[in-house]
Protein backbone atom coordinates (compact mmCIF):
# COMPACT_ATOMS: atom_id res chain seq x y z
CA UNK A 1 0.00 0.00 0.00
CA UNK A 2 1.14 3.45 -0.67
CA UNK A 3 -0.32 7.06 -0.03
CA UNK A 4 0.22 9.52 -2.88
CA UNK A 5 -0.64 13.20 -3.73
CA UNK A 6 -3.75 13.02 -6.58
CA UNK A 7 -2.38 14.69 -9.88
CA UNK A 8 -4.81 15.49 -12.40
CA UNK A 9 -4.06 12.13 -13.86
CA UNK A 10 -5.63 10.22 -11.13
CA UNK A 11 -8.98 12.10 -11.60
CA UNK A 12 -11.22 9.69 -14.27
CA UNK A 13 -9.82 6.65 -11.63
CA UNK A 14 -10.63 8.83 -8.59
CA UNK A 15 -13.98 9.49 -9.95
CA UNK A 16 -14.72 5.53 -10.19
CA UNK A 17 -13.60 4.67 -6.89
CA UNK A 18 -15.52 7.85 -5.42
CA UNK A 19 -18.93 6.52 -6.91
CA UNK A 20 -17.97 2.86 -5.75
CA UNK A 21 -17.13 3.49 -2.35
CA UNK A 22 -20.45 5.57 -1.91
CA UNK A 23 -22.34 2.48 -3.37
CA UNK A 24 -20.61 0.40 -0.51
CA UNK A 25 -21.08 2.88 2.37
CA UNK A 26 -24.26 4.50 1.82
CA UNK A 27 -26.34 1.09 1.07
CA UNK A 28 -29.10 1.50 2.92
CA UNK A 29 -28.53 4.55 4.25
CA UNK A 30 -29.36 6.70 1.14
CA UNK A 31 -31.84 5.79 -1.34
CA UNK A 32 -30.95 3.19 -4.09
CA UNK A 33 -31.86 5.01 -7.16
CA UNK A 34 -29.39 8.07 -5.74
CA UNK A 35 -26.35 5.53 -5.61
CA UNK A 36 -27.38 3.99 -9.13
CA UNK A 37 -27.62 7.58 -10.81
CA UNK A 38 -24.04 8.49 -9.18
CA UNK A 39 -22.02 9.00 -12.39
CA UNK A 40 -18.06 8.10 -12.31
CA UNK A 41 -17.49 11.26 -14.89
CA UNK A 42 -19.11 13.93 -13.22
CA UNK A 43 -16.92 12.92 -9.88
CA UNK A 44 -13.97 12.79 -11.99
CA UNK A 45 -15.06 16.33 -13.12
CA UNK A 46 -15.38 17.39 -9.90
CA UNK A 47 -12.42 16.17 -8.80
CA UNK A 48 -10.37 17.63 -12.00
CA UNK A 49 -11.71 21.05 -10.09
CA UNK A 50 -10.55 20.21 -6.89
CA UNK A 51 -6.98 18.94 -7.55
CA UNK A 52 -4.34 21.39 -7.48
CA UNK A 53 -6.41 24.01 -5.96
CA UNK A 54 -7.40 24.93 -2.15
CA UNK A 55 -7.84 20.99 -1.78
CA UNK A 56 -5.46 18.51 -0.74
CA UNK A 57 -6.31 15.07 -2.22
CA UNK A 58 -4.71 11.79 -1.25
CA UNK A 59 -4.69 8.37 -2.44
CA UNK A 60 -4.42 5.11 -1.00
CA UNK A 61 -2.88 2.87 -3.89
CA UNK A 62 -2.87 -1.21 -3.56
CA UNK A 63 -0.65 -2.27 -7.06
CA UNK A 64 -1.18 0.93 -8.51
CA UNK A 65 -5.00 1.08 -8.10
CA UNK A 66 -7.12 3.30 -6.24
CA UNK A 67 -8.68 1.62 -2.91
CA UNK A 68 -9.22 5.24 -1.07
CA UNK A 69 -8.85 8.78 -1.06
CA UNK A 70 -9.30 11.24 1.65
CA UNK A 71 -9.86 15.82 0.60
CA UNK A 72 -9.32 18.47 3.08
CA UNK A 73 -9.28 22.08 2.42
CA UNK A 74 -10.65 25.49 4.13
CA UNK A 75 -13.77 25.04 5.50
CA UNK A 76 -17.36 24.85 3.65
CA UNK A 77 -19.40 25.52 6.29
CA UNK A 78 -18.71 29.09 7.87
CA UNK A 79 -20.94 28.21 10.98
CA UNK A 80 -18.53 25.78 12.17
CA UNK A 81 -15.57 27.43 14.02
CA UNK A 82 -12.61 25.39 12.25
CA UNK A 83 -10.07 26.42 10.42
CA UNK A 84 -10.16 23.21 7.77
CA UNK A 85 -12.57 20.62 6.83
CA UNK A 86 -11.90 17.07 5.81
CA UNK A 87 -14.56 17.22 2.83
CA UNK A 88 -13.84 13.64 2.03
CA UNK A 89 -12.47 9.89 3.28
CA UNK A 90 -13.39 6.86 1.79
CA UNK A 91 -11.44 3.19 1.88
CA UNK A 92 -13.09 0.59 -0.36
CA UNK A 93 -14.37 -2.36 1.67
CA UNK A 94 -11.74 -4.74 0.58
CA UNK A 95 -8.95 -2.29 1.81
CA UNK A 96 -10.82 -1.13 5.18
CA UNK A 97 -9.80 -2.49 8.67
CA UNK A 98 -5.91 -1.85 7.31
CA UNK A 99 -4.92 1.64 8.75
CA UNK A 100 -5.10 3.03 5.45
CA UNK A 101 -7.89 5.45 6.70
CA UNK A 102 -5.30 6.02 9.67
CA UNK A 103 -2.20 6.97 7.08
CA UNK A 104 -4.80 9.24 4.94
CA UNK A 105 -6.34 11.52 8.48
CA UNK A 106 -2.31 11.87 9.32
CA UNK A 107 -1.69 12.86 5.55
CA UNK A 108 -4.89 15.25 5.76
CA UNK A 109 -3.45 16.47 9.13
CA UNK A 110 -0.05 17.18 8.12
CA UNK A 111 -1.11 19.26 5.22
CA UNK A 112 -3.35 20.98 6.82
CA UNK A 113 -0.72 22.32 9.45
CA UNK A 114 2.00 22.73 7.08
CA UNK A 115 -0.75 25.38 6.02
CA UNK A 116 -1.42 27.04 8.91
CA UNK A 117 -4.64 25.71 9.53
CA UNK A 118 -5.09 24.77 13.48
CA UNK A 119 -8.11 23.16 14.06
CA UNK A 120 -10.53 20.87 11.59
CA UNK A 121 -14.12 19.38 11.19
CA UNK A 122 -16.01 16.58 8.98
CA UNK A 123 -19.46 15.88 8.57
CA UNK A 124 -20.88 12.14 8.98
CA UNK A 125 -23.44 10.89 7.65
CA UNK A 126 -26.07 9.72 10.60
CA UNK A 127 -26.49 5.84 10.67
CA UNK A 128 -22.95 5.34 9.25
CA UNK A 129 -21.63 3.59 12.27
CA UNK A 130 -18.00 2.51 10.99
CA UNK A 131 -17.14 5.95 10.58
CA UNK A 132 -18.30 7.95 13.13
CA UNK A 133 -16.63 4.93 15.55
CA UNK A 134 -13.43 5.99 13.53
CA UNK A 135 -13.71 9.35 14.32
CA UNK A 136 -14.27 8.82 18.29
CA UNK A 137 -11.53 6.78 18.35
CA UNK A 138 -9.28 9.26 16.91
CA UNK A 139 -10.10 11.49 19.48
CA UNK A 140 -12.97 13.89 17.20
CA UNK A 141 -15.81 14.75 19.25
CA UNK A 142 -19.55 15.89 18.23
CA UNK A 143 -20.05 19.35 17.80
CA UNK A 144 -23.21 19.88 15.48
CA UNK A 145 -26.17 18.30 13.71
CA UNK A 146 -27.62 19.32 10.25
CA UNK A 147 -30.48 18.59 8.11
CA UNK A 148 -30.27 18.87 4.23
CA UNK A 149 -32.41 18.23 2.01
CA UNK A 150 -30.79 16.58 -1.62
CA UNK A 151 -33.35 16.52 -3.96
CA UNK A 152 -36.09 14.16 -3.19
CA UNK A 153 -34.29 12.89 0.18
CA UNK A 154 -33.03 14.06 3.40
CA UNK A 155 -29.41 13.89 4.67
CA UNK A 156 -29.04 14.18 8.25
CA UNK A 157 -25.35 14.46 9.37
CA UNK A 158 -23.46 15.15 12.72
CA UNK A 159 -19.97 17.06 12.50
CA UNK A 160 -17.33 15.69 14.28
CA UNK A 161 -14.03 18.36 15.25
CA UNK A 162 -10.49 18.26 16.67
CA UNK A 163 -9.15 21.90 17.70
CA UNK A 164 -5.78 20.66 17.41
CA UNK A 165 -4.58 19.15 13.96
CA UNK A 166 -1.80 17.69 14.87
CA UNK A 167 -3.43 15.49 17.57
CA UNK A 168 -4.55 13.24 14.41
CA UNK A 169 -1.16 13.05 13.59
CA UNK A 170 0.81 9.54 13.76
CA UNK A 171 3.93 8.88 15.28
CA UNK A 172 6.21 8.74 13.03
């Protein structure tokens, strides 16, 4: 396994494994015909926007191949008082349970200091278990709820914050 940097060459992949790991982890928890409309170009398109700007993308490689990817940048939601977000962290299910999703939150951290940036949040999607036991675990705590509404459905998520960075960072 190896964690890279996403150039704009890893986008169309990226874009694939973004759309498959939301068909593994949000079974269930967001309707069916929402996962089966998710379409592998537009991610890659959004990702194209993403890389090399105010995001930091990075990618957890098995023999080359994309099995995760984890985006921080400044923050989305000015309510929250953080100076980052983690907008993204997703591990395929075959490459879960390996510290990968460890390596990528001390990659995200890192980054994230090396810019100046002090203190970050994420948003979790409510009923997604695996990850919000993660992010206790690593020390994030509950700091907000929200409701959305995504076009015919409603996404209820809970933010989870550190107000240091570096305490996700691994020894190294």
């Amino acid at each position: 396994m190896t964690l890279v940097r996403a150039t704009l060459d890893d986008a169309e992949p990226l874009g694939d494994v973004h759309v498959q790991a939301w068909r593994e982890t949000y079974a269930g928890l967001v309707p069916q015909r929402v996962l089966d409309a998710l379409d592998p170009a537009a991610r890659a398109r959004m990702w194209r926007g993403a890389i090399g700007g105010d995001t930091a993308v990075f990618l957890a490689k098995e023999a080359g191949a994309i099995v995760g990817f984890g985006a921080c940048a400044p923050p989305r939601e000015p309510k929250l008082p953080f100076d980052a977000e983690i907008s993204a962290l997703y591990l395929l299910r075959h490459a879960q349970r390996r510290g990968l999703g460890r390596a990528l939150m001390d990659a995200m951290a890192r980054a994230l200091a090396a810019t100046g940036r002090h203190s970050v949040s994420l948003w979790v999607m409510d009923g997604n278990t695996p990850a919000e036991k993660f992010y206790i675990a690593l020390g994030g705590r509950k700091v907000t709820a929200r409701t959305r509404q995504r076009d015919d459905w409603t996404l209820h998520e809970t933010a989870y914050a550190w107000d240091d960075v570096t305490r996700l960072f691994q020894p190294r």
